[in-house]
PDB file of N, CA and C in Angstrom:
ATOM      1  N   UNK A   1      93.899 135.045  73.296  1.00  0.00           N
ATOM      2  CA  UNK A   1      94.919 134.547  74.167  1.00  0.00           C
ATOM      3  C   UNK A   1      95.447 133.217  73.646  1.00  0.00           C
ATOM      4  N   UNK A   2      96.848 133.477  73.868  1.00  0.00           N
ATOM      5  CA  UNK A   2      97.400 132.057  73.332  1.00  0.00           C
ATOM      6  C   UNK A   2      97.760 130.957  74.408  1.00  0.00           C
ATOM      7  N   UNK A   3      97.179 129.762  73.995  1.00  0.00           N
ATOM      8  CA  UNK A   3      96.788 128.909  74.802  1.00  0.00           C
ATOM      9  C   UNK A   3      98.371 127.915  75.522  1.00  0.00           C
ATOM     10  N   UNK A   4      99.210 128.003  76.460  1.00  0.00           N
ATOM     11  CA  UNK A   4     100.243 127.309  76.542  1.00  0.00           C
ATOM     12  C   UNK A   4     100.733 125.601  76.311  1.00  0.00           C
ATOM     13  N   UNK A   5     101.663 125.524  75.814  1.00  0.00           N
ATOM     14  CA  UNK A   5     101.502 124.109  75.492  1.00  0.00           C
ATOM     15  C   UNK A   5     102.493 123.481  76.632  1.00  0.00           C
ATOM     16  N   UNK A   6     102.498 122.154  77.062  1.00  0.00           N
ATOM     17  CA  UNK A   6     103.470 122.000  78.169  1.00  0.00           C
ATOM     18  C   UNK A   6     104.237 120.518  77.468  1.00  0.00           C
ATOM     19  N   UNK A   7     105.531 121.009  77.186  1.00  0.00           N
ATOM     20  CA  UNK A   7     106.047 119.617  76.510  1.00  0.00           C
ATOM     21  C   UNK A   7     106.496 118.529  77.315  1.00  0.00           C
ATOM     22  N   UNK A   8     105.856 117.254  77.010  1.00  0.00           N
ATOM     23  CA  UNK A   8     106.020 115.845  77.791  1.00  0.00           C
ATOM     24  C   UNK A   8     107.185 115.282  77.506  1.00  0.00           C
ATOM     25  N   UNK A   9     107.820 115.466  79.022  1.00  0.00           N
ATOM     26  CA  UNK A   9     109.209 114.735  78.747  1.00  0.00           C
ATOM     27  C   UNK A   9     109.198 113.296  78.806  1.00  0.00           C
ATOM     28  N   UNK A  10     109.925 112.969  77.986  1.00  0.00           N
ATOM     29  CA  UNK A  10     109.103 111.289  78.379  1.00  0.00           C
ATOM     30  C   UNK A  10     111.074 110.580  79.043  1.00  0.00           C
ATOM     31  N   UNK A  11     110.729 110.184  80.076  1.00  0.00           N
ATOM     32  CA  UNK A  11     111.908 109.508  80.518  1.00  0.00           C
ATOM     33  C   UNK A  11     111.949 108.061  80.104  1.00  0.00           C
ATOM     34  N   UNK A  12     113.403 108.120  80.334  1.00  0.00           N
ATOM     35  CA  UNK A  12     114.056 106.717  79.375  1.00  0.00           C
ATOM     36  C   UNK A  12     114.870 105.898  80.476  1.00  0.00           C
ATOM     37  N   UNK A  13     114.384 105.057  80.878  1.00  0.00           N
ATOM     38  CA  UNK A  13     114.772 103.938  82.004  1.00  0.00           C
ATOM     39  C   UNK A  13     115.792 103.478  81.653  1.00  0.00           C
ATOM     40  N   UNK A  14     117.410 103.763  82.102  1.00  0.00           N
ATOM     41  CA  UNK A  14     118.261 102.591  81.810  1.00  0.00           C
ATOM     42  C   UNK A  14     118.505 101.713  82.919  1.00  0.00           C
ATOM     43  N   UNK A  15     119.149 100.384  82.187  1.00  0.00           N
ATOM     44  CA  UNK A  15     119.372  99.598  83.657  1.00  0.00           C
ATOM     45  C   UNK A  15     120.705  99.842  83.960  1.00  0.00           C
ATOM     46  N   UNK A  16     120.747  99.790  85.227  1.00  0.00           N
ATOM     47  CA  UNK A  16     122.048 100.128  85.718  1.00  0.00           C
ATOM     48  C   UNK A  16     123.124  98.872  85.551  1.00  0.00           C
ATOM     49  N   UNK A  17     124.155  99.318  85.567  1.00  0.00           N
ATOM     50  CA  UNK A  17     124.965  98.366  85.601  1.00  0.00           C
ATOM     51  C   UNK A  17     124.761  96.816  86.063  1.00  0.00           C
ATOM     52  N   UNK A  18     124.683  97.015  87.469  1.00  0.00           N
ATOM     53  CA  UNK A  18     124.785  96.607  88.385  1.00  0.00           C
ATOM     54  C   UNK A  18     123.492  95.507  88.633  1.00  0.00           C
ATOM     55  N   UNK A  19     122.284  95.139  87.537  1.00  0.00           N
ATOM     56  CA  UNK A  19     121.293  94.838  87.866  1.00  0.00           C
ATOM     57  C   UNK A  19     121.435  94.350  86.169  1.00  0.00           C
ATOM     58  N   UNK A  20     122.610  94.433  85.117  1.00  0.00           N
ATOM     59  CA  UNK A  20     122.237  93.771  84.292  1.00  0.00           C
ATOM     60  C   UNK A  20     122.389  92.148  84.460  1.00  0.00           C
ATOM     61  N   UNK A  21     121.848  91.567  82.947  1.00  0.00           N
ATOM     62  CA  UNK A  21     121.712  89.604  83.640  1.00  0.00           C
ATOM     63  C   UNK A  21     123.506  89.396  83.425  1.00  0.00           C
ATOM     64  N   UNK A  22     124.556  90.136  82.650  1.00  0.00           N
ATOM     65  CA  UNK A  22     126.038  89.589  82.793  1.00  0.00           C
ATOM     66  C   UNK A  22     126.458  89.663  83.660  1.00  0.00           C
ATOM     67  N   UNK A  23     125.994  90.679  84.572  1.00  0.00           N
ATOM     68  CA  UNK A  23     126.551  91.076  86.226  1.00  0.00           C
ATOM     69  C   UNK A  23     125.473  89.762  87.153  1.00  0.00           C
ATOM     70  N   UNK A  24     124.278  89.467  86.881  1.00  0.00           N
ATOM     71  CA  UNK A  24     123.596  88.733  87.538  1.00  0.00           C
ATOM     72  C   UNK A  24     124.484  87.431  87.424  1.00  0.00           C
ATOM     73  N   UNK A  25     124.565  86.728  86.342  1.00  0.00           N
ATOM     74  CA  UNK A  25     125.618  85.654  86.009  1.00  0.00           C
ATOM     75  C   UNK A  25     126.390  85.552  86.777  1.00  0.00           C
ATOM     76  N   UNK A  26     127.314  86.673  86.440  1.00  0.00           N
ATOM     77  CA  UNK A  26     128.607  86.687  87.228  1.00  0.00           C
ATOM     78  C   UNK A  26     128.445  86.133  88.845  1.00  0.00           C
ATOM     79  N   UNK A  27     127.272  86.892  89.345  1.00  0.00           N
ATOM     80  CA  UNK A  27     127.394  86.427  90.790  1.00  0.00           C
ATOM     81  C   UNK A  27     126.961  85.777  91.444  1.00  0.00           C
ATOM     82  N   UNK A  28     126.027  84.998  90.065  1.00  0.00           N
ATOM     83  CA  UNK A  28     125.300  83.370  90.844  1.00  0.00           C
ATOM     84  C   UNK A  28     126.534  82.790  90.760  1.00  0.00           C
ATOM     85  N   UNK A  29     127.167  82.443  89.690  1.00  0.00           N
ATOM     86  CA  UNK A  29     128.477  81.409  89.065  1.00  0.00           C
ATOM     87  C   UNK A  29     129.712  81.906  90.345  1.00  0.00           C
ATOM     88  N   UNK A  30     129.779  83.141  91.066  1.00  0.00           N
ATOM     89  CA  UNK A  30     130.667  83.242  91.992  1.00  0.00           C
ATOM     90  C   UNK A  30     130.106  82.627  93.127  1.00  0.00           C
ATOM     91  N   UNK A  31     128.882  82.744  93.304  1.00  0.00           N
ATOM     92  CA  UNK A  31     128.132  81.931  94.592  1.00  0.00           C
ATOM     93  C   UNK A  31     128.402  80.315  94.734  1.00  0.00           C
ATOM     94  N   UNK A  32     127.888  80.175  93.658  1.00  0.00           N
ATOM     95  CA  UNK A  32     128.383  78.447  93.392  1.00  0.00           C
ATOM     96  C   UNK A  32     129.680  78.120  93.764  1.00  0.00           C
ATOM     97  N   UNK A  33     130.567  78.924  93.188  1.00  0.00           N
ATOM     98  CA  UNK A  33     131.668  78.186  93.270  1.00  0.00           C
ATOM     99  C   UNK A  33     132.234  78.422  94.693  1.00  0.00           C
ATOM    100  N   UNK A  34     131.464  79.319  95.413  1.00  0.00           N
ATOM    101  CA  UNK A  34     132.163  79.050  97.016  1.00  0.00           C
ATOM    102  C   UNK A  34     131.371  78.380  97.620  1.00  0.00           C
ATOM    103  N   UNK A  35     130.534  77.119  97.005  1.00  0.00           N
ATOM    104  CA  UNK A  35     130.220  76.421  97.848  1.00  0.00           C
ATOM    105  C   UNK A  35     128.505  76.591  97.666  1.00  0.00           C
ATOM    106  N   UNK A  36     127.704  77.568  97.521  1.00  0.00           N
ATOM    107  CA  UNK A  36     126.640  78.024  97.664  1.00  0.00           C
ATOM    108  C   UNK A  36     125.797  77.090  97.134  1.00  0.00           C
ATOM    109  N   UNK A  37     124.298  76.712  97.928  1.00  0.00           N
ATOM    110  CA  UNK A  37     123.601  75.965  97.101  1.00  0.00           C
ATOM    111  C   UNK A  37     122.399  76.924  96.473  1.00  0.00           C
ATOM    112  N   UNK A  38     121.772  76.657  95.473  1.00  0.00           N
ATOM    113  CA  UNK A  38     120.246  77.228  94.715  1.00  0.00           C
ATOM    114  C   UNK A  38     119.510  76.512  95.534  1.00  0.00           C
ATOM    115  N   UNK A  39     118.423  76.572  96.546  1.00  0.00           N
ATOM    116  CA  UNK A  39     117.407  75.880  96.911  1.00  0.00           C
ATOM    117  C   UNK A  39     115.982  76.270  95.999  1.00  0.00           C
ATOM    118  N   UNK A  40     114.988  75.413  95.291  1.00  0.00           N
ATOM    119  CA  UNK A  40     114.074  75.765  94.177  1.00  0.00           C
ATOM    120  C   UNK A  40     112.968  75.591  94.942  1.00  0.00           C
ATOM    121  N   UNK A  41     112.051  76.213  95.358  1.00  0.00           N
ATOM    122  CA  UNK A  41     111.021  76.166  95.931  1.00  0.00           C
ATOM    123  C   UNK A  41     109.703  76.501  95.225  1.00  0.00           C
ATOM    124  N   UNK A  42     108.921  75.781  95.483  1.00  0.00           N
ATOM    125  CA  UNK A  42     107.771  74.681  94.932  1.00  0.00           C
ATOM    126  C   UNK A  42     106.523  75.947  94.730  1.00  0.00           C
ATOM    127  N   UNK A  43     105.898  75.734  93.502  1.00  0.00           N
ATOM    128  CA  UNK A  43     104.964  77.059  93.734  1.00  0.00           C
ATOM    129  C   UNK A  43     103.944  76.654  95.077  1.00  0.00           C
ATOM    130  N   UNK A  44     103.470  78.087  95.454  1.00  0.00           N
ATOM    131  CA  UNK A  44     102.435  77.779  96.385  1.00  0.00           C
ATOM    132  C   UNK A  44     102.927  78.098  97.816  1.00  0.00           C
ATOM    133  N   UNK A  45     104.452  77.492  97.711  1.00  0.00           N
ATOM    134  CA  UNK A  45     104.656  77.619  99.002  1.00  0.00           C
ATOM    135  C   UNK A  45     105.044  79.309  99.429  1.00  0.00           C
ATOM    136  N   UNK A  46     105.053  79.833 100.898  1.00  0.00           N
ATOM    137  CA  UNK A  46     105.305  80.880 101.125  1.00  0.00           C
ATOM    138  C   UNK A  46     106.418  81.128 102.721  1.00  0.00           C
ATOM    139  N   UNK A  47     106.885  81.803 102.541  1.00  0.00           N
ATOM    140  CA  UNK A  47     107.660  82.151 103.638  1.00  0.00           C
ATOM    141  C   UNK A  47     107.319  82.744 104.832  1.00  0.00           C
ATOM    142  N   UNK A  48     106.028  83.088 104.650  1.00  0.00           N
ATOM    143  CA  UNK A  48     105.697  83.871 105.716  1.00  0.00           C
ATOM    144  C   UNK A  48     105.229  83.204 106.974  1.00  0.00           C
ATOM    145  N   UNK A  49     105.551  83.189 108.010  1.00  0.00           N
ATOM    146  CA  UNK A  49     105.148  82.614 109.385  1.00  0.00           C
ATOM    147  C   UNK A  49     104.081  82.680 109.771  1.00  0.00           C
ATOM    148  N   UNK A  50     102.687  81.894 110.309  1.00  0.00           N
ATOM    149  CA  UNK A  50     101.645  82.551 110.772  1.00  0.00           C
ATOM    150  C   UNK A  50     101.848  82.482 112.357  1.00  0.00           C
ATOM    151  N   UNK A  51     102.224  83.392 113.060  1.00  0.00           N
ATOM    152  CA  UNK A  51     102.603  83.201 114.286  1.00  0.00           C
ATOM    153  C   UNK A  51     101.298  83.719 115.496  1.00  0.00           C
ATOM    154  N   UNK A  52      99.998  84.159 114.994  1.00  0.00           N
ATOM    155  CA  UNK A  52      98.717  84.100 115.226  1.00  0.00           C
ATOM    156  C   UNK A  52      97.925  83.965 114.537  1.00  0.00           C
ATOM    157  N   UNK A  53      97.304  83.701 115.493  1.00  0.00           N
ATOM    158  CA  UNK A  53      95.489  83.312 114.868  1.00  0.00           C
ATOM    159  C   UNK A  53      95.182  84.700 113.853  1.00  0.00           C
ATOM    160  N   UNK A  54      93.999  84.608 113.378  1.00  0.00           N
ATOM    161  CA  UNK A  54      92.916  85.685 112.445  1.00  0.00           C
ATOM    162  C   UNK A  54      92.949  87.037 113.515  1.00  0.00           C
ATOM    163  N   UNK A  55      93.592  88.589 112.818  1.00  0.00           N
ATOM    164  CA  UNK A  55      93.095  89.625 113.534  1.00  0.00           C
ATOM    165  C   UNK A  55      92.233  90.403 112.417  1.00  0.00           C
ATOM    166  N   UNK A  56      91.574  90.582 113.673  1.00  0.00           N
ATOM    167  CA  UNK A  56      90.021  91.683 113.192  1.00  0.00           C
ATOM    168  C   UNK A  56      90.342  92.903 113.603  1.00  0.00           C
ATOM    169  N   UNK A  57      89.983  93.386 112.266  1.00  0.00           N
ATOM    170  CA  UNK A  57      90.136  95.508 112.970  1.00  0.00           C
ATOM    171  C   UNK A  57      88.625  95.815 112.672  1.00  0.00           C
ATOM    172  N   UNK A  58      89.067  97.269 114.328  1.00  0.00           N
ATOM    173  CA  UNK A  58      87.613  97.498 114.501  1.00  0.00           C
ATOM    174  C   UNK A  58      87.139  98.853 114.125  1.00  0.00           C
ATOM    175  N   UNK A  59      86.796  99.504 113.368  1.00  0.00           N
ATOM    176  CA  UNK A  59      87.080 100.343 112.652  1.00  0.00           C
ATOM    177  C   UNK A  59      86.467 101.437 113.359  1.00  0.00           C
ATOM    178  N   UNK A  60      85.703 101.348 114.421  1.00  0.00           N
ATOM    179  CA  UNK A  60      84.608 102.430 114.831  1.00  0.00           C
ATOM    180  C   UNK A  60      84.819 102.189 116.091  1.00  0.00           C
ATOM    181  N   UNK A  61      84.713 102.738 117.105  1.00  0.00           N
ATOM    182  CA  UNK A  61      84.035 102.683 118.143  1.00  0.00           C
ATOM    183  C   UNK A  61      82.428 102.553 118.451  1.00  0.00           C
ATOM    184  N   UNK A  62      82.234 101.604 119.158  1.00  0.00           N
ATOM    185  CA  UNK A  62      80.704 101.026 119.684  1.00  0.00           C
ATOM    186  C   UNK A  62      80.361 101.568 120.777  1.00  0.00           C
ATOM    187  N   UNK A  63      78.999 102.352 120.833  1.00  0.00           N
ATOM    188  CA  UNK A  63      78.820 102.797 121.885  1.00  0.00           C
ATOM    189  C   UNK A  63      77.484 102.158 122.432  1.00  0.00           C
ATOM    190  N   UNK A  64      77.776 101.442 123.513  1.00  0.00           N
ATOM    191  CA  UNK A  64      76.785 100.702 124.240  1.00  0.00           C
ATOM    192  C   UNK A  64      75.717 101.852 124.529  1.00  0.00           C
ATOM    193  N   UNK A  65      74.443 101.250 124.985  1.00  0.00           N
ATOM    194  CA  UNK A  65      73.610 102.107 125.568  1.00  0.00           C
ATOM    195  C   UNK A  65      72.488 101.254 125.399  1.00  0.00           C
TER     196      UNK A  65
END
């Protein structure tokens, strides 16, 4: 019996238009010029809110007895 072979397509990532750095350019340098500021933020820092305390998950149910 002859054994099948399965040929590996190998895909080829292009970047899209729309996500190259001349199009990126383009629309910081349009941002700026209406005014827009770059704000540079500091490593470390994060955006995320802590709007509670520490939650604990309880993974089981406890059965008293």
């Amino acid at each position: 019996m002859a054994s099948a072979k399965r040929a590996k397509s190998k895909l080829v990532k292009e970047q899209p238009d729309d996500i190259s750095r001349d199009n990126v350019d383009t629309h910081i340098a349009a941002f700026l010029a209406e005014g827009g500021k770059i704000q540079e933020i500091p490593l470390g820092v994060s955006g995320q809110v802590a709007t509670s305390g520490p939650r604990h998950i309880t993974l089981g149910k406890r059965h008293s007895g």
